[in-house]
PDB file of N, CA and C in Angstrom:
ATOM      1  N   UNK A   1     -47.333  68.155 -20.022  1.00  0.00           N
ATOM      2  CA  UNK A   1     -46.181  67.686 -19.285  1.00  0.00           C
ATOM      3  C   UNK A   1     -44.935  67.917 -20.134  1.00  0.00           C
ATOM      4  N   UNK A   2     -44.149  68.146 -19.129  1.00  0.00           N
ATOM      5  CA  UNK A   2     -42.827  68.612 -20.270  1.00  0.00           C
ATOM      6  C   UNK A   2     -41.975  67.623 -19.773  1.00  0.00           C
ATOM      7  N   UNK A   3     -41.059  67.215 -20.789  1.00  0.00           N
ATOM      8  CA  UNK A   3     -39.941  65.829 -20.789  1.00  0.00           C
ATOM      9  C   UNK A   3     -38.876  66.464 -21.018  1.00  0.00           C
ATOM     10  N   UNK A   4     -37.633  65.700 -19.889  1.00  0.00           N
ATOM     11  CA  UNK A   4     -36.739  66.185 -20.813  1.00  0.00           C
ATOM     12  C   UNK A   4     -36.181  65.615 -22.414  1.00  0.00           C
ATOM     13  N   UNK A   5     -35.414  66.285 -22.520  1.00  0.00           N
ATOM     14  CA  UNK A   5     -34.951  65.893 -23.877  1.00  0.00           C
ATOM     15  C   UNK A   5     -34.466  65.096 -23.846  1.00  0.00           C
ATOM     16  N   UNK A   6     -33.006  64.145 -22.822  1.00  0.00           N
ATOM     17  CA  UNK A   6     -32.866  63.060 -22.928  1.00  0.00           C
ATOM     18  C   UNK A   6     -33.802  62.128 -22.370  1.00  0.00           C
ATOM     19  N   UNK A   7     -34.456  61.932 -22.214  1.00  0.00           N
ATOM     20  CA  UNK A   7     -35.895  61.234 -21.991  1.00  0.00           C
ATOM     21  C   UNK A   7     -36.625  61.094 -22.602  1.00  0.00           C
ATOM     22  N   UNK A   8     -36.757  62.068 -23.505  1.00  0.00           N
ATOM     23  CA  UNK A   8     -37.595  61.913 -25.205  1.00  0.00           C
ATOM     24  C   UNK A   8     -37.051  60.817 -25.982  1.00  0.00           C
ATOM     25  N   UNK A   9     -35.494  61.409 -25.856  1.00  0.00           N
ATOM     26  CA  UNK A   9     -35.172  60.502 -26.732  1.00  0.00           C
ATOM     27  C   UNK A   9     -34.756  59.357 -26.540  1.00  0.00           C
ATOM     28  N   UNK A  10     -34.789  58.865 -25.319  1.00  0.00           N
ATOM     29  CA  UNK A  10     -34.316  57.582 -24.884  1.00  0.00           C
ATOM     30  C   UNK A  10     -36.473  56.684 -25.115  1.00  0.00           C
ATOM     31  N   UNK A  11     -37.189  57.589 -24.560  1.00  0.00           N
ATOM     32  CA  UNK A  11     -38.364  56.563 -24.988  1.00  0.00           C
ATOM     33  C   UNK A  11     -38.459  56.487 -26.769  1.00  0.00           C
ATOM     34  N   UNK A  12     -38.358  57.569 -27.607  1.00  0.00           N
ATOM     35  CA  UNK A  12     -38.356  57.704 -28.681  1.00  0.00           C
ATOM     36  C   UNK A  12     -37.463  56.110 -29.435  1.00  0.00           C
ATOM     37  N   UNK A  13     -36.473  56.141 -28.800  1.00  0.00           N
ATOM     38  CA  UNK A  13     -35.233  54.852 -29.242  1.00  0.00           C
ATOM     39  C   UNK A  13     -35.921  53.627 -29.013  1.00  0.00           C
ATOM     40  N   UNK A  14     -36.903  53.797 -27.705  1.00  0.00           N
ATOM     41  CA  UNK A  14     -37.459  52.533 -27.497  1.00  0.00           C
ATOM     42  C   UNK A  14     -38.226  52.481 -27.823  1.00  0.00           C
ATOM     43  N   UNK A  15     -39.324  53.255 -28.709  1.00  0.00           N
ATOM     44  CA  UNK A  15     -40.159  53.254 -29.603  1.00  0.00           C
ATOM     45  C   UNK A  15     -40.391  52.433 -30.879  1.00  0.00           C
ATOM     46  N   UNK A  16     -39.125  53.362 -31.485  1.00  0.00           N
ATOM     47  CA  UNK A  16     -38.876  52.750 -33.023  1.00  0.00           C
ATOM     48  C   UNK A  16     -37.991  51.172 -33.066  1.00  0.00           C
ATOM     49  N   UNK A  17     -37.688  50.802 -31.581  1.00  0.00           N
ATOM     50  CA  UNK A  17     -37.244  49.731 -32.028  1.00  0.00           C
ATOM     51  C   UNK A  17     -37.849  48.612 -31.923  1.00  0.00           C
ATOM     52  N   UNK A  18     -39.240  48.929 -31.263  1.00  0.00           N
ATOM     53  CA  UNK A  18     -40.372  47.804 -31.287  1.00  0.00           C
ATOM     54  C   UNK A  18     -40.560  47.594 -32.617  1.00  0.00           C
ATOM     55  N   UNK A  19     -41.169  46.485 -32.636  1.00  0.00           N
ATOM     56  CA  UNK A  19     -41.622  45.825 -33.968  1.00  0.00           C
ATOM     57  C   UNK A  19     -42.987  46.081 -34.573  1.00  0.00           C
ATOM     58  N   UNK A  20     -43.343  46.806 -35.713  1.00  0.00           N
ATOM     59  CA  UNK A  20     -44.639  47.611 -35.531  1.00  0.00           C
ATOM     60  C   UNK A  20     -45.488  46.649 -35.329  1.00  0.00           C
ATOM     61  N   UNK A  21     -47.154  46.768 -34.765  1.00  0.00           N
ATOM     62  CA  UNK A  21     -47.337  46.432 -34.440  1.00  0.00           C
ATOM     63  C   UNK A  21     -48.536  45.663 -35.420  1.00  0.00           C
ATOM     64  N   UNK A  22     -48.631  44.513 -35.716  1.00  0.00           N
ATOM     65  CA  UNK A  22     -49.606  43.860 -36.993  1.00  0.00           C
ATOM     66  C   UNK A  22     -51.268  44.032 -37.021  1.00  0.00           C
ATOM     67  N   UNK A  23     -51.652  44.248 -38.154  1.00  0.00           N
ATOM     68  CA  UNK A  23     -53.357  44.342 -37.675  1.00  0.00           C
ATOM     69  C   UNK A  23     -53.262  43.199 -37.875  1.00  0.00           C
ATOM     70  N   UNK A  24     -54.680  42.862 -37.258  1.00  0.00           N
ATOM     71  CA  UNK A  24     -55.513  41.492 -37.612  1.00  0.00           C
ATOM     72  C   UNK A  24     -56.011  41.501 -38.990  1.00  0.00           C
ATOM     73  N   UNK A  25     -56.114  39.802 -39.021  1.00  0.00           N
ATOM     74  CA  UNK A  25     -56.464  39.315 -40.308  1.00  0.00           C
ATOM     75  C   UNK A  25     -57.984  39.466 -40.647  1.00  0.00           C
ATOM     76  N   UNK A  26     -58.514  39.521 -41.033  1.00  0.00           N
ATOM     77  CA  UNK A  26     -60.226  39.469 -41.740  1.00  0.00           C
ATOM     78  C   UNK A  26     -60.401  38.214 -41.838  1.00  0.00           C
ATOM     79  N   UNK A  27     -61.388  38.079 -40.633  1.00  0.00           N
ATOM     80  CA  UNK A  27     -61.880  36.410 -41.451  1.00  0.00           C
ATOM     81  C   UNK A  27     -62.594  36.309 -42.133  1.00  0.00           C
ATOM     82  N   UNK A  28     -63.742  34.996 -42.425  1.00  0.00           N
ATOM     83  CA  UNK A  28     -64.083  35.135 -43.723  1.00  0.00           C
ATOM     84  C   UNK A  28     -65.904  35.887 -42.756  1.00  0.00           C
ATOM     85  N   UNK A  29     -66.157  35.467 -41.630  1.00  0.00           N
ATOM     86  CA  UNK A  29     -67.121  36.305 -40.909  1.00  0.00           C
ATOM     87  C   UNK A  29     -67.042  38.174 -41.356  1.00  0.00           C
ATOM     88  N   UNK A  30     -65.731  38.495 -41.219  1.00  0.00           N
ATOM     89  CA  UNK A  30     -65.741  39.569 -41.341  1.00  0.00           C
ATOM     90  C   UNK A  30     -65.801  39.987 -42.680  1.00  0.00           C
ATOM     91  N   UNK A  31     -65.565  39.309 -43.596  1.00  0.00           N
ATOM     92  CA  UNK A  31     -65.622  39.503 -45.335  1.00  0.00           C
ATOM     93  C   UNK A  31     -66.937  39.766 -45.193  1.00  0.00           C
ATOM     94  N   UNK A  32     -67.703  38.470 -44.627  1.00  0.00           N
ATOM     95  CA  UNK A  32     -69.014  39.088 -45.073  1.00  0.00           C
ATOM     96  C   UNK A  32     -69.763  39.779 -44.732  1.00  0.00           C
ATOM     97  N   UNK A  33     -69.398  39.934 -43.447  1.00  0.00           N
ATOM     98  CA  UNK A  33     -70.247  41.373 -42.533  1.00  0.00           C
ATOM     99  C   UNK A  33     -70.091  43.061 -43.711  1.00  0.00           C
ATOM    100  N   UNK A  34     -68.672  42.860 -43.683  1.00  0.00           N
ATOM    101  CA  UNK A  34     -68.054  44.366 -44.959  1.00  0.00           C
ATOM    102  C   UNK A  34     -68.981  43.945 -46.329  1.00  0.00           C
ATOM    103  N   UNK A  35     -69.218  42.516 -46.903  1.00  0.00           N
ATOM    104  CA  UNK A  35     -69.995  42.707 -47.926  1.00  0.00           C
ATOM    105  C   UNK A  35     -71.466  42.930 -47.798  1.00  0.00           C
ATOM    106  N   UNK A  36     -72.321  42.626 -46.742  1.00  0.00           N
ATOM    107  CA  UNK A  36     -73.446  43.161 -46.254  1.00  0.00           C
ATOM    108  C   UNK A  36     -73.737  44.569 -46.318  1.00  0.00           C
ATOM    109  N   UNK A  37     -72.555  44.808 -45.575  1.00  0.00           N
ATOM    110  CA  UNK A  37     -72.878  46.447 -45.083  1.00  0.00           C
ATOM    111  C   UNK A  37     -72.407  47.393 -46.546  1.00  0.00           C
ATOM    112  N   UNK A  38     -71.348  46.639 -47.065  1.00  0.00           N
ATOM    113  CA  UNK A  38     -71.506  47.883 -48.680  1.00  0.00           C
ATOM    114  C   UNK A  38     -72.815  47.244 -49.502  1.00  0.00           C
ATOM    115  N   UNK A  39     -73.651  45.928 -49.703  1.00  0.00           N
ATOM    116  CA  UNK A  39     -74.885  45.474 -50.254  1.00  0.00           C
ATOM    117  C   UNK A  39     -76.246  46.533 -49.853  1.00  0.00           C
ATOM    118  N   UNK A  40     -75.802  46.781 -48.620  1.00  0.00           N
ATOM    119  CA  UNK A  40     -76.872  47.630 -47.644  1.00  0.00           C
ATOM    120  C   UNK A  40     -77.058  48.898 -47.506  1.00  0.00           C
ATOM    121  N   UNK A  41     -75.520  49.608 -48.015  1.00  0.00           N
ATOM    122  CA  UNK A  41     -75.264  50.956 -48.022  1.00  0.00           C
ATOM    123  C   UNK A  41     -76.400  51.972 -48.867  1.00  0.00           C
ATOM    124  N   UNK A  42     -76.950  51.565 -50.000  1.00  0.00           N
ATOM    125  CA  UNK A  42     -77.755  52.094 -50.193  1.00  0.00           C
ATOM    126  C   UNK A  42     -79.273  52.018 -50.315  1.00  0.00           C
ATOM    127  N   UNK A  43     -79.524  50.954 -49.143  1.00  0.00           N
ATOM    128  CA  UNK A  43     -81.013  50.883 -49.487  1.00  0.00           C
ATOM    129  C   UNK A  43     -81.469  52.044 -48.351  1.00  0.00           C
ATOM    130  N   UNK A  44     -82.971  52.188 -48.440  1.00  0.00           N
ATOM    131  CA  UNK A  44     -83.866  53.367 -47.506  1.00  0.00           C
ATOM    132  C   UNK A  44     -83.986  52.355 -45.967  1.00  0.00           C
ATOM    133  N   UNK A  45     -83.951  53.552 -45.665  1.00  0.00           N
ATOM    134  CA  UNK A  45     -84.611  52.534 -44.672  1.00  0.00           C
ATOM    135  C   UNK A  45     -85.868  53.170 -43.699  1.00  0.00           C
ATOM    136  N   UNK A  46     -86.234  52.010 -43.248  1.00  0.00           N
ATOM    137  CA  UNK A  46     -88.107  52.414 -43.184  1.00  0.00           C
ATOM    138  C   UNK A  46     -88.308  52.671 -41.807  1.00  0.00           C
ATOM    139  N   UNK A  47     -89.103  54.055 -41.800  1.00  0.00           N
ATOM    140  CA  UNK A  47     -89.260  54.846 -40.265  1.00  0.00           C
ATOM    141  C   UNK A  47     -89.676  53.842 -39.274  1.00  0.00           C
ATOM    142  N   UNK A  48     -89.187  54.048 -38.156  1.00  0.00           N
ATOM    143  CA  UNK A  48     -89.675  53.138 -36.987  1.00  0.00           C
ATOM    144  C   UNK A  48     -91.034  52.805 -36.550  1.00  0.00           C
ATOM    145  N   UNK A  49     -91.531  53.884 -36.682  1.00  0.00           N
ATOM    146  CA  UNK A  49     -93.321  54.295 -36.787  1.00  0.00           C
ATOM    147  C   UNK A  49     -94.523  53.129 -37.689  1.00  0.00           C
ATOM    148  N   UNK A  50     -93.885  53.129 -38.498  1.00  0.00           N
ATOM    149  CA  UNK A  50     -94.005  52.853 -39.871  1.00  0.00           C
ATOM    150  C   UNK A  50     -94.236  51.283 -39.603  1.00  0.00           C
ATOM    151  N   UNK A  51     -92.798  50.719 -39.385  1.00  0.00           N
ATOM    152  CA  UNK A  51     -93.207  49.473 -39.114  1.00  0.00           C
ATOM    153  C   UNK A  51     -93.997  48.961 -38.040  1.00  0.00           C
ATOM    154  N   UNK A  52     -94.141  50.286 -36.875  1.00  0.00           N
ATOM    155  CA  UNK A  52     -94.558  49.369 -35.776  1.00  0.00           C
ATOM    156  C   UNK A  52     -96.146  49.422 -36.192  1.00  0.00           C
ATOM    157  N   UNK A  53     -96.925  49.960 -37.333  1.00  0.00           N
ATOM    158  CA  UNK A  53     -97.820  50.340 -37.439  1.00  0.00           C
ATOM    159  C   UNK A  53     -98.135  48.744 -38.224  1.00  0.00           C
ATOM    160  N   UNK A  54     -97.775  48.924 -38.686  1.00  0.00           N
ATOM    161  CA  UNK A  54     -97.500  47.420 -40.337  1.00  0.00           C
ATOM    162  C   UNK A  54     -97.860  45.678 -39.144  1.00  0.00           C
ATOM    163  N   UNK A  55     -97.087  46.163 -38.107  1.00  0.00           N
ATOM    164  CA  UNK A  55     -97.337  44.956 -37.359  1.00  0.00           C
ATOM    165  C   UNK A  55     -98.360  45.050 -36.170  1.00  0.00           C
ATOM    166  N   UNK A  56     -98.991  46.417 -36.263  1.00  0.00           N
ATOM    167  CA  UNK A  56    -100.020  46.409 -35.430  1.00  0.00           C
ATOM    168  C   UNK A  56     -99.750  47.025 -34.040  1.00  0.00           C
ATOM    169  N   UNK A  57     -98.191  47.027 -33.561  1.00  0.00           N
ATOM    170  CA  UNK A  57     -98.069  47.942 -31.914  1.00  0.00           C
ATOM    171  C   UNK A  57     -98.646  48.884 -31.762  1.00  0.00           C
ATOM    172  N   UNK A  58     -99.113  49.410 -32.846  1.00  0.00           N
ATOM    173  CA  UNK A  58     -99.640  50.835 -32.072  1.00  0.00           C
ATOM    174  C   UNK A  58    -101.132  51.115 -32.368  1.00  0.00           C
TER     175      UNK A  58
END
């Protein structure tokens, strides 16, 4: 789609004069979900097969 140019720049004006816009805060749920998942980052993890065998499904 093509704009005109004063139209660019009139949304452009109304762009930058919004107030950027804030991330959210981290709660402390989310601290620990991020410390799980880097705790977790390097373990193996065990074929699906594998376990269903260990508990007998198959």
């Amino acid at each position: 789609m093509i704009v005109p140019e004063k139209d660019y720049r009139e949304l452009k004006a109304k762009a930058d004069a919004r107030p950027a816009r804030k991330t959210r805060r981290l709660t402390a749920q989310d601290k620990g979900d991020i410390a799980e998942a880097k705790r977790r980052e390097n373990e193996s993890a065990r074929p699906y097969a594998e376990l269903r065998k260990e508990l007998g499904l198959e």
